[in-house]
PDB file of N, CA and C in Angstrom:
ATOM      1  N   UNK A   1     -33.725  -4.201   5.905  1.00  0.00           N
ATOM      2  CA  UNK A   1     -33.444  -5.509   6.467  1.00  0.00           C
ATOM      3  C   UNK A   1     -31.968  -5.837   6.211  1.00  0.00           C
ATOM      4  N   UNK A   2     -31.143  -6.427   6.614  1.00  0.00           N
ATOM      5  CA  UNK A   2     -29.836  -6.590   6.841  1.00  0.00           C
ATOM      6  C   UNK A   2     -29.502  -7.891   6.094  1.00  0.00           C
ATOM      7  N   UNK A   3     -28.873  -7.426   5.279  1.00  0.00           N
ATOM      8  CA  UNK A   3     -28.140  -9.138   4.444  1.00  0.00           C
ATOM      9  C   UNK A   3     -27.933 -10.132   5.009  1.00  0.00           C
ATOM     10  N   UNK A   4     -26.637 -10.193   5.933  1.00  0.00           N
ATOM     11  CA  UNK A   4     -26.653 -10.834   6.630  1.00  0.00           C
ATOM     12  C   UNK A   4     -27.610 -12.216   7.564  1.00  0.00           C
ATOM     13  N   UNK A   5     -28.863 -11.169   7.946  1.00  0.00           N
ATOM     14  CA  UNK A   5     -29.855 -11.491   8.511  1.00  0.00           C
ATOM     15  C   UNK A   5     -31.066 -12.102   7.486  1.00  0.00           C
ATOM     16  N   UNK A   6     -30.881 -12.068   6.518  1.00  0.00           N
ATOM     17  CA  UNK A   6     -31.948 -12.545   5.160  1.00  0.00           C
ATOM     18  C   UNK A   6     -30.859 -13.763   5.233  1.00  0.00           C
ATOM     19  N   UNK A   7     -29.964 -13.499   5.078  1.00  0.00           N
ATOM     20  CA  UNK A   7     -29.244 -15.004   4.484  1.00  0.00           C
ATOM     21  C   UNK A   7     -29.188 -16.340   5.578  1.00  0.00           C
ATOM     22  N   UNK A   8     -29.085 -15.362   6.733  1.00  0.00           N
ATOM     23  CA  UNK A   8     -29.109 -16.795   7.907  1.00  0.00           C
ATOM     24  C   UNK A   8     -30.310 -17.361   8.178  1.00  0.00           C
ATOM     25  N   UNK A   9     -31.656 -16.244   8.041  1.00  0.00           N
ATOM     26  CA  UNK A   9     -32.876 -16.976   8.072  1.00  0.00           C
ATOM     27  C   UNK A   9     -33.273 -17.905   6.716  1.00  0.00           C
ATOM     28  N   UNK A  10     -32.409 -17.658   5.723  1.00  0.00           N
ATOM     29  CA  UNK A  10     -33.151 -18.347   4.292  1.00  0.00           C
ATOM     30  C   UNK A  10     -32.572 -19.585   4.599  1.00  0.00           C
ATOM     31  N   UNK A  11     -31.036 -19.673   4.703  1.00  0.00           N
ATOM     32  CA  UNK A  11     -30.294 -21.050   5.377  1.00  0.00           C
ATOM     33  C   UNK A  11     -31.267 -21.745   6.467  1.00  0.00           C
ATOM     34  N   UNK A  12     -31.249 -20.854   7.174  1.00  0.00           N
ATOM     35  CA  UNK A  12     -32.481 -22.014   8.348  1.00  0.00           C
ATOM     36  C   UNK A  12     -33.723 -22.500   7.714  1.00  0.00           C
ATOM     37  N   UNK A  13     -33.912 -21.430   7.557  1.00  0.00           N
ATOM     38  CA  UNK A  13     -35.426 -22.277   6.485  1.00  0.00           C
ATOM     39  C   UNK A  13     -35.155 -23.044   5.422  1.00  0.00           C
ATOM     40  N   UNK A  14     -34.347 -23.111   5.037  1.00  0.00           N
ATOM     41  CA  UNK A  14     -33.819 -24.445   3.705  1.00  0.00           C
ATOM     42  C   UNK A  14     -33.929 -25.768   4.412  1.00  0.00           C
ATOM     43  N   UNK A  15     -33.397 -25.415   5.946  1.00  0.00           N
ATOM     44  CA  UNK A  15     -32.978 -26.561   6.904  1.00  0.00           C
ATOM     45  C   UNK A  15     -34.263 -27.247   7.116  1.00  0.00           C
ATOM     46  N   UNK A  16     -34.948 -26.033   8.003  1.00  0.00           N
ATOM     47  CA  UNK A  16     -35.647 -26.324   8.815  1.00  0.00           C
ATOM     48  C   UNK A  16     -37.302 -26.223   8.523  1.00  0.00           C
ATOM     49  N   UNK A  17     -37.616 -25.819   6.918  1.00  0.00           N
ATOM     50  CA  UNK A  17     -38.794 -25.790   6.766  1.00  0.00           C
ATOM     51  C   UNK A  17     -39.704 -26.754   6.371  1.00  0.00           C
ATOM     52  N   UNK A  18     -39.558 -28.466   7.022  1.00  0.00           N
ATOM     53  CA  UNK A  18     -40.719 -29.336   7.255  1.00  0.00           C
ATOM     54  C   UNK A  18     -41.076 -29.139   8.440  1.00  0.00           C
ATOM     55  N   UNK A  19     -40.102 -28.549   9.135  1.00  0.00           N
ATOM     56  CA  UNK A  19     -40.730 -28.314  10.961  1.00  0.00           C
ATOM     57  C   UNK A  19     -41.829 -27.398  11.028  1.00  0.00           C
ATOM     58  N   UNK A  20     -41.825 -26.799  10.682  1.00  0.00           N
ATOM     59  CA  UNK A  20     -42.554 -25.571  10.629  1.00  0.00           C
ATOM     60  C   UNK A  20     -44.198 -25.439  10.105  1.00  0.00           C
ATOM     61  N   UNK A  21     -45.155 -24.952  10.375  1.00  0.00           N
ATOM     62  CA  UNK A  21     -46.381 -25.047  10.338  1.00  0.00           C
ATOM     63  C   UNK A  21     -46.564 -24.052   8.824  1.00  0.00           C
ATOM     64  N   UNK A  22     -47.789 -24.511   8.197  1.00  0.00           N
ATOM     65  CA  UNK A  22     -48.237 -23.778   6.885  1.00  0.00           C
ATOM     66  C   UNK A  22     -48.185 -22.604   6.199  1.00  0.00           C
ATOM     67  N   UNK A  23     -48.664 -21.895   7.956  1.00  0.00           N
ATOM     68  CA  UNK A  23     -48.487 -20.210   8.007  1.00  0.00           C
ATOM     69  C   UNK A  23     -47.101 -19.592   8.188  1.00  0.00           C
ATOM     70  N   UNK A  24     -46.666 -20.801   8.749  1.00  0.00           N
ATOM     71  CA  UNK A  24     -45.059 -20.059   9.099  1.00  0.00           C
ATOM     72  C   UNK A  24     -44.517 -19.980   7.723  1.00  0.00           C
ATOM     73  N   UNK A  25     -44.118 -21.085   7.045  1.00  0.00           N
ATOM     74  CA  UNK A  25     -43.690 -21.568   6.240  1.00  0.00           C
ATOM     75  C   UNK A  25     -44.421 -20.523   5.084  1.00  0.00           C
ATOM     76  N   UNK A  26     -45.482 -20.209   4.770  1.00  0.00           N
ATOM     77  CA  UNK A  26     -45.635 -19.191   3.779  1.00  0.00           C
ATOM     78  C   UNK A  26     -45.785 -18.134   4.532  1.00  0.00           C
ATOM     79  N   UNK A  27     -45.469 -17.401   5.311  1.00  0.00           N
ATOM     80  CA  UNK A  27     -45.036 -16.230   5.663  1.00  0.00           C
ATOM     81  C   UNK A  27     -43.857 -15.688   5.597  1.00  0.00           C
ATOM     82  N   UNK A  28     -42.939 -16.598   5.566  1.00  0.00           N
ATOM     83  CA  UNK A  28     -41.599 -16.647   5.717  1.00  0.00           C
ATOM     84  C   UNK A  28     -40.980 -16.710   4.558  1.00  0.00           C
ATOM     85  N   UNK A  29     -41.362 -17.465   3.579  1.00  0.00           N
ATOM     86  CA  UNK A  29     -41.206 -17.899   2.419  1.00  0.00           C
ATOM     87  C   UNK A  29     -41.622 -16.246   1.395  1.00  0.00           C
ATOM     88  N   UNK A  30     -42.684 -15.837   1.645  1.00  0.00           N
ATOM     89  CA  UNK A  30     -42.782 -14.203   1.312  1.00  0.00           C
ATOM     90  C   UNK A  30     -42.344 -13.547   1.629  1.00  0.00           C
ATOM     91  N   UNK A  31     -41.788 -13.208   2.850  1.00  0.00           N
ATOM     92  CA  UNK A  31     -41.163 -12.258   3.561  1.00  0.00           C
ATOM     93  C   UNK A  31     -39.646 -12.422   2.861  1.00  0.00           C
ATOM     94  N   UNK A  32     -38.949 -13.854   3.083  1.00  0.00           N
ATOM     95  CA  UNK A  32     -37.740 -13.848   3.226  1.00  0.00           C
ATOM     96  C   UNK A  32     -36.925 -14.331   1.416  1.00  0.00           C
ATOM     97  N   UNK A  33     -37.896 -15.045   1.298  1.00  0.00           N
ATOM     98  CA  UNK A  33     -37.447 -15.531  -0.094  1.00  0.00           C
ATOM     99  C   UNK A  33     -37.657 -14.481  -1.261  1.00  0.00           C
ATOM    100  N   UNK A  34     -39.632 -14.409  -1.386  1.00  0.00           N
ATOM    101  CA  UNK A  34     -40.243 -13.258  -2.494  1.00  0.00           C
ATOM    102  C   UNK A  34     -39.737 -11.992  -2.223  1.00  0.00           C
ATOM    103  N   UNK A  35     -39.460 -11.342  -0.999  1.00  0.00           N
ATOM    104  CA  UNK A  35     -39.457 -10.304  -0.701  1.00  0.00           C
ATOM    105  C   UNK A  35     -40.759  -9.324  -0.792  1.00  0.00           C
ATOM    106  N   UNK A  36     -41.639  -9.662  -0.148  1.00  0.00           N
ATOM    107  CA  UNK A  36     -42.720  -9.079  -0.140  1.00  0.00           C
ATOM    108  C   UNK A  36     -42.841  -8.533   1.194  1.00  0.00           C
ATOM    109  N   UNK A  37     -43.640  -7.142   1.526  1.00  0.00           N
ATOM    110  CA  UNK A  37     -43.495  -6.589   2.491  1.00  0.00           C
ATOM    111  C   UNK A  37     -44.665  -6.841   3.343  1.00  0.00           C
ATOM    112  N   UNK A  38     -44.457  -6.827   4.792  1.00  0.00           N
ATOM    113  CA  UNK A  38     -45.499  -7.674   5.716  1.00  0.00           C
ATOM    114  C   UNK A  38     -47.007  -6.351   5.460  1.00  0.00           C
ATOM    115  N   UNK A  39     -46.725  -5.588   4.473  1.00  0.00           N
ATOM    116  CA  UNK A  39     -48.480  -5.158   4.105  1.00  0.00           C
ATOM    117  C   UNK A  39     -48.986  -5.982   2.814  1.00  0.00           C
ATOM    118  N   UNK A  40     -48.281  -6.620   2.426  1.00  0.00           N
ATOM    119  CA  UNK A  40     -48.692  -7.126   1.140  1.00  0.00           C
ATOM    120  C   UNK A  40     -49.124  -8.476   2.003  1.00  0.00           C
ATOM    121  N   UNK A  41     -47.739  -8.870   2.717  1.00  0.00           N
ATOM    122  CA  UNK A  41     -48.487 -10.255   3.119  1.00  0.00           C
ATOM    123  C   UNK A  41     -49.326 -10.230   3.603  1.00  0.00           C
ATOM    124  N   UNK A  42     -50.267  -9.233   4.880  1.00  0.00           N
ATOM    125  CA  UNK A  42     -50.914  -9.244   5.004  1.00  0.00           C
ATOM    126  C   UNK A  42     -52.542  -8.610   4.746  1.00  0.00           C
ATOM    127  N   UNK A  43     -52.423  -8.138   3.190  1.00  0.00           N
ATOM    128  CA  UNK A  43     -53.391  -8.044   2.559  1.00  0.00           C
ATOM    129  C   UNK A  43     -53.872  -9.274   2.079  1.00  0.00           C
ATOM    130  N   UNK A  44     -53.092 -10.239   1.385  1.00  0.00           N
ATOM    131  CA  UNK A  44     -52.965 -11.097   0.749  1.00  0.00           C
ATOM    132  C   UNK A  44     -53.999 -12.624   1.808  1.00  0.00           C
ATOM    133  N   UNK A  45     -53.433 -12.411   3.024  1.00  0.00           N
ATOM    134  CA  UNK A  45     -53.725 -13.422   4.243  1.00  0.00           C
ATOM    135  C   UNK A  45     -55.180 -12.411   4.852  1.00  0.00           C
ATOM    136  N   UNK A  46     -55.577 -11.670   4.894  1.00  0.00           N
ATOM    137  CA  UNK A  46     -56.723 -10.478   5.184  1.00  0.00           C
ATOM    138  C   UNK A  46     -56.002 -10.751   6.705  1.00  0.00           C
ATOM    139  N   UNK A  47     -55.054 -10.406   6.922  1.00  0.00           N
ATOM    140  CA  UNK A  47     -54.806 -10.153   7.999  1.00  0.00           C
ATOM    141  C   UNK A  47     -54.204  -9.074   8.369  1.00  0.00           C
ATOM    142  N   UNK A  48     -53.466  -8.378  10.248  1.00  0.00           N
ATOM    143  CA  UNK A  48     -53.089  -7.369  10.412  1.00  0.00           C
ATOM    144  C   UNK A  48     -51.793  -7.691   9.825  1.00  0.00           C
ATOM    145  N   UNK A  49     -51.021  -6.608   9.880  1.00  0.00           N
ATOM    146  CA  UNK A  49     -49.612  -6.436   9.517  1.00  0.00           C
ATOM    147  C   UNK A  49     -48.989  -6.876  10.573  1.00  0.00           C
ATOM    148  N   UNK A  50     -49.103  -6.174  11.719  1.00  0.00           N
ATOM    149  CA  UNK A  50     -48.742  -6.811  13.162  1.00  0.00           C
ATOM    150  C   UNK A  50     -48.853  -8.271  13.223  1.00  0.00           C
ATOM    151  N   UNK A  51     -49.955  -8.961  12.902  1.00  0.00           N
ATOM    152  CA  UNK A  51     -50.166 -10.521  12.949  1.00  0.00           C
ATOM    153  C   UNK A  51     -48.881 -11.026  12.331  1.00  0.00           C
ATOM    154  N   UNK A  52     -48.881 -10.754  10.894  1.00  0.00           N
ATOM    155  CA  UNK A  52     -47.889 -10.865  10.160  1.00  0.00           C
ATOM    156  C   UNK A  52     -46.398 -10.944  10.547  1.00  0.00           C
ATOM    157  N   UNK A  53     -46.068  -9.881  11.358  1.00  0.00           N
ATOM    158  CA  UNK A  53     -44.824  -9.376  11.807  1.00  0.00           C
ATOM    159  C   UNK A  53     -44.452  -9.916  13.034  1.00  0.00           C
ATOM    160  N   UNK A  54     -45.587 -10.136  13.625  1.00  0.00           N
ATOM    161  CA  UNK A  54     -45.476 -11.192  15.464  1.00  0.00           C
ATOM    162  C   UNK A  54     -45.119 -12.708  14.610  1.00  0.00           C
ATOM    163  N   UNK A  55     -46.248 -12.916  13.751  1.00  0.00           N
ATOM    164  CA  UNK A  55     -45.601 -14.354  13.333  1.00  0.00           C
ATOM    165  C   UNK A  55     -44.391 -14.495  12.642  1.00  0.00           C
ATOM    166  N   UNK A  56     -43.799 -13.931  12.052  1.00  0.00           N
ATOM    167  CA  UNK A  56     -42.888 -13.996  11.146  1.00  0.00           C
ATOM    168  C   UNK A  56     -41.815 -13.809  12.430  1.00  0.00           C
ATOM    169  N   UNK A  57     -41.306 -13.279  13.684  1.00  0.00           N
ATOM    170  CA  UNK A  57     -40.424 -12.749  14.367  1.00  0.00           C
ATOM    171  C   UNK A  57     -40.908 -14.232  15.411  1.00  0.00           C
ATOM    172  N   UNK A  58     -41.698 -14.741  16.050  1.00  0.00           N
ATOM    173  CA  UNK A  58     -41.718 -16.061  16.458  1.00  0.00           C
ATOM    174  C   UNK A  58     -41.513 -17.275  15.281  1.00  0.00           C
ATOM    175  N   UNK A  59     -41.488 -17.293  14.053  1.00  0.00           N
ATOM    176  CA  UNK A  59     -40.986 -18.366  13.495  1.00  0.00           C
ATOM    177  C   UNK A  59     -39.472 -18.370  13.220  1.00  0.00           C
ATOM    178  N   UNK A  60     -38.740 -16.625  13.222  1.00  0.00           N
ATOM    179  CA  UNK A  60     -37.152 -16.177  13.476  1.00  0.00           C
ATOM    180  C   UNK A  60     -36.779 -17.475  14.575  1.00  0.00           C
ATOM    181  N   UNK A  61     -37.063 -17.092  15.432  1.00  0.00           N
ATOM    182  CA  UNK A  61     -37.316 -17.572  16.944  1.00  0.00           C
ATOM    183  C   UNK A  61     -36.764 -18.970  16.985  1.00  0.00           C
ATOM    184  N   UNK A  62     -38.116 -19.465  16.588  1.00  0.00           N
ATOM    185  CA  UNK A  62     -38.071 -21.167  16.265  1.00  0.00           C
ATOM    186  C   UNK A  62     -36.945 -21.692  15.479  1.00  0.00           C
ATOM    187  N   UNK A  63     -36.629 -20.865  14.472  1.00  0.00           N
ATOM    188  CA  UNK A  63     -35.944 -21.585  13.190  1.00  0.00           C
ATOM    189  C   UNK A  63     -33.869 -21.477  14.571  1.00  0.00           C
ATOM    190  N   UNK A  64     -33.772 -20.306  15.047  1.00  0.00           N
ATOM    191  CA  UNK A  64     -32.936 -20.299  15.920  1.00  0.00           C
ATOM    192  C   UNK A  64     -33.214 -21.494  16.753  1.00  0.00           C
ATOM    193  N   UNK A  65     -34.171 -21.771  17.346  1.00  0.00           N
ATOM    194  CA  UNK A  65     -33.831 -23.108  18.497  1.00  0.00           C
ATOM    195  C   UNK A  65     -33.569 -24.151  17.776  1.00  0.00           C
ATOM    196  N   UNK A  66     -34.052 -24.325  16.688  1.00  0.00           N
ATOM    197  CA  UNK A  66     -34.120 -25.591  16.059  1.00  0.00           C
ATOM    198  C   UNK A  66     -32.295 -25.734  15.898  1.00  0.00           C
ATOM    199  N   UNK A  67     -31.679 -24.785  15.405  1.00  0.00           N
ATOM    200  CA  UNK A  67     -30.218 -24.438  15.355  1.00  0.00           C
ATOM    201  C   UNK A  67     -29.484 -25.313  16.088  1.00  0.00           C
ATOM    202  N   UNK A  68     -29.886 -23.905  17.407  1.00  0.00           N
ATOM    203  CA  UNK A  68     -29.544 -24.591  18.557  1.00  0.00           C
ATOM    204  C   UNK A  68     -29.241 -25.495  18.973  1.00  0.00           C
ATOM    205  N   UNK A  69     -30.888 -26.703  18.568  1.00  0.00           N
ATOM    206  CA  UNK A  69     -30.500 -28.071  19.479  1.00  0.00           C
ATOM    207  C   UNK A  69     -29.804 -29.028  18.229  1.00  0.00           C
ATOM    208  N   UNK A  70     -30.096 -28.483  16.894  1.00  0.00           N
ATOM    209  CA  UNK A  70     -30.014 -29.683  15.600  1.00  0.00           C
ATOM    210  C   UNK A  70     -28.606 -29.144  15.449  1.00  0.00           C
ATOM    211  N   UNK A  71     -28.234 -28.496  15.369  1.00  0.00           N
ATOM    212  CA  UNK A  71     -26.660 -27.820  14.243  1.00  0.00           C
ATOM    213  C   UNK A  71     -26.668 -28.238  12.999  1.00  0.00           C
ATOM    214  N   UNK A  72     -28.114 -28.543  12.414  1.00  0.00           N
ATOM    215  CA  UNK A  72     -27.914 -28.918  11.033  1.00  0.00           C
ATOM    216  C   UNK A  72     -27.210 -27.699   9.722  1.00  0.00           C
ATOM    217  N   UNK A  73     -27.332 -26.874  10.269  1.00  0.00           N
ATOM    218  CA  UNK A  73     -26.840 -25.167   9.009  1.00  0.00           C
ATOM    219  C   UNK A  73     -25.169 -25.070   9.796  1.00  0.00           C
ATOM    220  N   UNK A  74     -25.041 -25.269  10.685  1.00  0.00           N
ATOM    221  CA  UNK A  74     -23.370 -25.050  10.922  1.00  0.00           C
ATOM    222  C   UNK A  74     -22.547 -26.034  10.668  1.00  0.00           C
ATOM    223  N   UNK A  75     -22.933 -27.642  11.104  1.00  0.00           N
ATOM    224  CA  UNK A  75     -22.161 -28.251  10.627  1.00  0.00           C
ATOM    225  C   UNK A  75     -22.614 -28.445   9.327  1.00  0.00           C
ATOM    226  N   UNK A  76     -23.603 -28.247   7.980  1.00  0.00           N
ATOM    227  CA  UNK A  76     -23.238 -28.043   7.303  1.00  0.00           C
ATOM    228  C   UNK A  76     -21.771 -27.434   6.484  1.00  0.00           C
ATOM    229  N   UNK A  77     -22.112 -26.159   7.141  1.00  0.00           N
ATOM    230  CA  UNK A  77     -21.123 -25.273   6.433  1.00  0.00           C
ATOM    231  C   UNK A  77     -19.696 -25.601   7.072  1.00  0.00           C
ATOM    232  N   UNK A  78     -19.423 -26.551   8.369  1.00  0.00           N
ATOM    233  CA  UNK A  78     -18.050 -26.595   8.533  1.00  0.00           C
ATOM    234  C   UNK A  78     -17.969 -28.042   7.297  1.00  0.00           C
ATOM    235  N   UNK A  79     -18.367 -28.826   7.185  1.00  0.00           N
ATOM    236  CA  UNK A  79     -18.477 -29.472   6.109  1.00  0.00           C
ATOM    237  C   UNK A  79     -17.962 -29.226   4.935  1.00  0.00           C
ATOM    238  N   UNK A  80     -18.868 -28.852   4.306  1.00  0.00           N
ATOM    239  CA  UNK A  80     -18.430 -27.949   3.285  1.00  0.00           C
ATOM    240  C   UNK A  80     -17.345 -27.194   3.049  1.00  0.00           C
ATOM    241  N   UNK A  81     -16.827 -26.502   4.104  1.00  0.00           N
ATOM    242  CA  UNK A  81     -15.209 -25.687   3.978  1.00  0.00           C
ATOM    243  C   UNK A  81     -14.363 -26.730   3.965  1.00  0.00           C
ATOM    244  N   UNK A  82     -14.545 -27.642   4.847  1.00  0.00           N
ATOM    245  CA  UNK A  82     -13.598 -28.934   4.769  1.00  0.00           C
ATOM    246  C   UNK A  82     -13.448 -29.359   3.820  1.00  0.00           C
ATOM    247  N   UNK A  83     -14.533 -30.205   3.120  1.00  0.00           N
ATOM    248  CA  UNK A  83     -14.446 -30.112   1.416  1.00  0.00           C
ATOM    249  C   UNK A  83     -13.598 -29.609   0.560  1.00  0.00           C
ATOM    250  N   UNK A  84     -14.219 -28.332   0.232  1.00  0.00           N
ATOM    251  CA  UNK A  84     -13.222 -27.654  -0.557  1.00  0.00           C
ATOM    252  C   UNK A  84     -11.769 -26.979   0.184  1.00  0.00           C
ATOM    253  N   UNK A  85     -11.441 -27.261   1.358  1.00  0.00           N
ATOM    254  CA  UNK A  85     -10.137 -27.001   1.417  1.00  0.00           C
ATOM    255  C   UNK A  85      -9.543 -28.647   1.262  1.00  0.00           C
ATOM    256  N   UNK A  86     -10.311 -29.598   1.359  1.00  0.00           N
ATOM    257  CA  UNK A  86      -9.692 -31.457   0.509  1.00  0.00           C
ATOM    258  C   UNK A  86      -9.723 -31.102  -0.786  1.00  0.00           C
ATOM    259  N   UNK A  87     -10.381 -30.508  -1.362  1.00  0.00           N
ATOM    260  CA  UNK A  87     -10.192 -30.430  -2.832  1.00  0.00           C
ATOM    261  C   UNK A  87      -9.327 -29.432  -3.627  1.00  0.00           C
ATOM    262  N   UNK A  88      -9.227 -28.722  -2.838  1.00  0.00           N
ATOM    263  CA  UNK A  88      -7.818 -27.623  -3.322  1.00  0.00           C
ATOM    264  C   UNK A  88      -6.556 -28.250  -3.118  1.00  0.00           C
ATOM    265  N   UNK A  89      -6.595 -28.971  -1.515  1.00  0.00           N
ATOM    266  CA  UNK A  89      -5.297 -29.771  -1.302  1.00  0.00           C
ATOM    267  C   UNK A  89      -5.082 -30.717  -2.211  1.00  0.00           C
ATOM    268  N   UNK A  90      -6.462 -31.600  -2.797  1.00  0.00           N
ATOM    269  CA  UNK A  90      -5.892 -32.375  -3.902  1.00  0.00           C
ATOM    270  C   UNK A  90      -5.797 -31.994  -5.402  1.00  0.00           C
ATOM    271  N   UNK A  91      -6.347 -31.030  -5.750  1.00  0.00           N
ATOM    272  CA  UNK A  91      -6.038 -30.659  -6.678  1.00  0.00           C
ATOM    273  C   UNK A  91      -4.320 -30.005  -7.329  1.00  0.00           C
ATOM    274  N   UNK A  92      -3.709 -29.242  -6.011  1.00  0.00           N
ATOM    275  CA  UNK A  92      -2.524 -28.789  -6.134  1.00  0.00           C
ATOM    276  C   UNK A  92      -1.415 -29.911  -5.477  1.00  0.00           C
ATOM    277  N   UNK A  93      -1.921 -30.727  -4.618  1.00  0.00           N
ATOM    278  CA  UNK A  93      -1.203 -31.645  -4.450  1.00  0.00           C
ATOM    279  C   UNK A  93      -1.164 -33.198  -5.221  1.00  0.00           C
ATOM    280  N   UNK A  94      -2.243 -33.640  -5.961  1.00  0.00           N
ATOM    281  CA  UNK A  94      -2.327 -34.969  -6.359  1.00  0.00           C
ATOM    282  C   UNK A  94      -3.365 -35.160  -7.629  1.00  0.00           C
ATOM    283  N   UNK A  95      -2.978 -34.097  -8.388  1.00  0.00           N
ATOM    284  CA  UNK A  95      -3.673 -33.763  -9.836  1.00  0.00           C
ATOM    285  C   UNK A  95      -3.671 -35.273 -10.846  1.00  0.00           C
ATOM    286  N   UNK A  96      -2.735 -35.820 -10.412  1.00  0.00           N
ATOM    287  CA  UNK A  96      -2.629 -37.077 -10.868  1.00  0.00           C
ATOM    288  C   UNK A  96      -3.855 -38.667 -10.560  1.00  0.00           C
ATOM    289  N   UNK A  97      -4.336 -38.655  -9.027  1.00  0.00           N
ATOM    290  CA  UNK A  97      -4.702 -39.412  -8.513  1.00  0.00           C
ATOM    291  C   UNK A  97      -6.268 -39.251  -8.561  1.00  0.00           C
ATOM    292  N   UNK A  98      -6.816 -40.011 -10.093  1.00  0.00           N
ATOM    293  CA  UNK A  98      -8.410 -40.261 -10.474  1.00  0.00           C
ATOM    294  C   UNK A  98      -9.200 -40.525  -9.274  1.00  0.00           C
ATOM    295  N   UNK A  99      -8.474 -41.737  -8.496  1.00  0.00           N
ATOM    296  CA  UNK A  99      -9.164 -42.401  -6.810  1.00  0.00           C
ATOM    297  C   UNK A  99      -9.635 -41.195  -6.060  1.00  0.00           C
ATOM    298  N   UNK A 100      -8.495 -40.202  -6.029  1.00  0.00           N
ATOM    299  CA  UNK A 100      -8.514 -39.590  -4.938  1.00  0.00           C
ATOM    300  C   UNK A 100      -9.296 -37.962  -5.140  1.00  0.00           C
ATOM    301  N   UNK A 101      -9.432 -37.862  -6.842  1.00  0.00           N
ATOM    302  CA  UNK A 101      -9.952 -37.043  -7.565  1.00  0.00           C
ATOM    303  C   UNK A 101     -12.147 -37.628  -7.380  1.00  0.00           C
ATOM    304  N   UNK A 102     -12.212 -38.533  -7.517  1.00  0.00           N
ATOM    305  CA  UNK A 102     -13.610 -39.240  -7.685  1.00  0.00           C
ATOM    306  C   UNK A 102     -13.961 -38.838  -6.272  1.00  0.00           C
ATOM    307  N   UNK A 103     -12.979 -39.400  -5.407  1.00  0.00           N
ATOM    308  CA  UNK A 103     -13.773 -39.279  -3.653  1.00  0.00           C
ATOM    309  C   UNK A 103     -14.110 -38.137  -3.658  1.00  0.00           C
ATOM    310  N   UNK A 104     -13.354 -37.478  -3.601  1.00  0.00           N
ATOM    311  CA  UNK A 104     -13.748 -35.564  -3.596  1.00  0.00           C
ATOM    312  C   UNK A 104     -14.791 -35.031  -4.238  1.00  0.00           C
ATOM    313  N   UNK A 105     -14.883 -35.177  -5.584  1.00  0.00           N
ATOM    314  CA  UNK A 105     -16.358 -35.632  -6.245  1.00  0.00           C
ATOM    315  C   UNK A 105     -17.700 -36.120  -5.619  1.00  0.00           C
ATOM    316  N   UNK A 106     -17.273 -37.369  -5.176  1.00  0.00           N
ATOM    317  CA  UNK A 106     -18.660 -37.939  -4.513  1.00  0.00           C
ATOM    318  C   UNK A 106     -19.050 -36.602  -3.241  1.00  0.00           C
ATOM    319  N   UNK A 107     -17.660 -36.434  -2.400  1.00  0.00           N
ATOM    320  CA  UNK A 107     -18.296 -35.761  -1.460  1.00  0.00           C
ATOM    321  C   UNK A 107     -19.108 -34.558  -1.444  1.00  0.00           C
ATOM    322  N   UNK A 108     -18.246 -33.667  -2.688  1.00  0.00           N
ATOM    323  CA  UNK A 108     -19.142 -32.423  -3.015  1.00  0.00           C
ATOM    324  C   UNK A 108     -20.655 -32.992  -3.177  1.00  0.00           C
ATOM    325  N   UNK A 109     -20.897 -34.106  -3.902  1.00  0.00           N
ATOM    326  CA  UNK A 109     -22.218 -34.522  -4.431  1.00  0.00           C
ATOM    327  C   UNK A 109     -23.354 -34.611  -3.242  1.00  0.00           C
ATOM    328  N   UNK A 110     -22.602 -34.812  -2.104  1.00  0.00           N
ATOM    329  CA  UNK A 110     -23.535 -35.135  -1.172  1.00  0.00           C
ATOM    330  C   UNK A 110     -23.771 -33.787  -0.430  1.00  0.00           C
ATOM    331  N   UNK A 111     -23.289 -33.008  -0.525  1.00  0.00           N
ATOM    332  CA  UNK A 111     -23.291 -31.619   0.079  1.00  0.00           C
ATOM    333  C   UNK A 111     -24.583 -30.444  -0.684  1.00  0.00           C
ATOM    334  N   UNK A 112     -25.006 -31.230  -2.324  1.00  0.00           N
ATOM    335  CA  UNK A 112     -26.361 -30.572  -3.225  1.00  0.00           C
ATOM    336  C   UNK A 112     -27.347 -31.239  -2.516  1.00  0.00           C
TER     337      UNK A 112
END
């Protein structure tokens, strides 16, 4: 499985997993988080592996549209870079300024 591809589905699912139905949500959550392999999950569920693997590749699916229409995981992360490139700028530029030191603060805070 491809790093990359574990990390953008775990991000979506951080996002997007109240949307998501019971089975999705613990299928996905094994697959992508535990790392458990779709024979375990589907020993575990007495189900096929295939079941397993169709659902898990339609909840991929979903967690992409949701993307799509929400941009909640991208503008996250442009967020966030913004952030810390305000906080580098103030740190090397205005090491002095508590005001302007606190805002930067709060904002990281809202970004956990």
């Amino acid at each position: 499985m491809e790093i990359a591809k574990t990390n953008r589905i775990n991000a979506l699912f951080e996002f997007y997993e109240p949307l998501l139905t019971k089975k999705q949500t613990d299928y996905v959550a094994l697959y992508y988080r535990d790392d458990y392999s779709l024979g375990e999950i589907a020993e575990n569920y007495a189900v096929s592996r295939q079941a397993v693997y169709d659902n898990i590749r339609r909840t991929e699916k979903i967690l992409e549209e949701y993307e799509a229409k929400l941009h909640l995981y991208s503008n996250f992360i442009k967020i966030s870079t913004n952030v810390d490139k305000l906080n580098q700028y103030v740190q090397t530029r205005y090491p002095a300024d508590q005001e302007l030191q606190t805002l930067v603060q709060n904002l990281e805070k809202l970004e956990e």
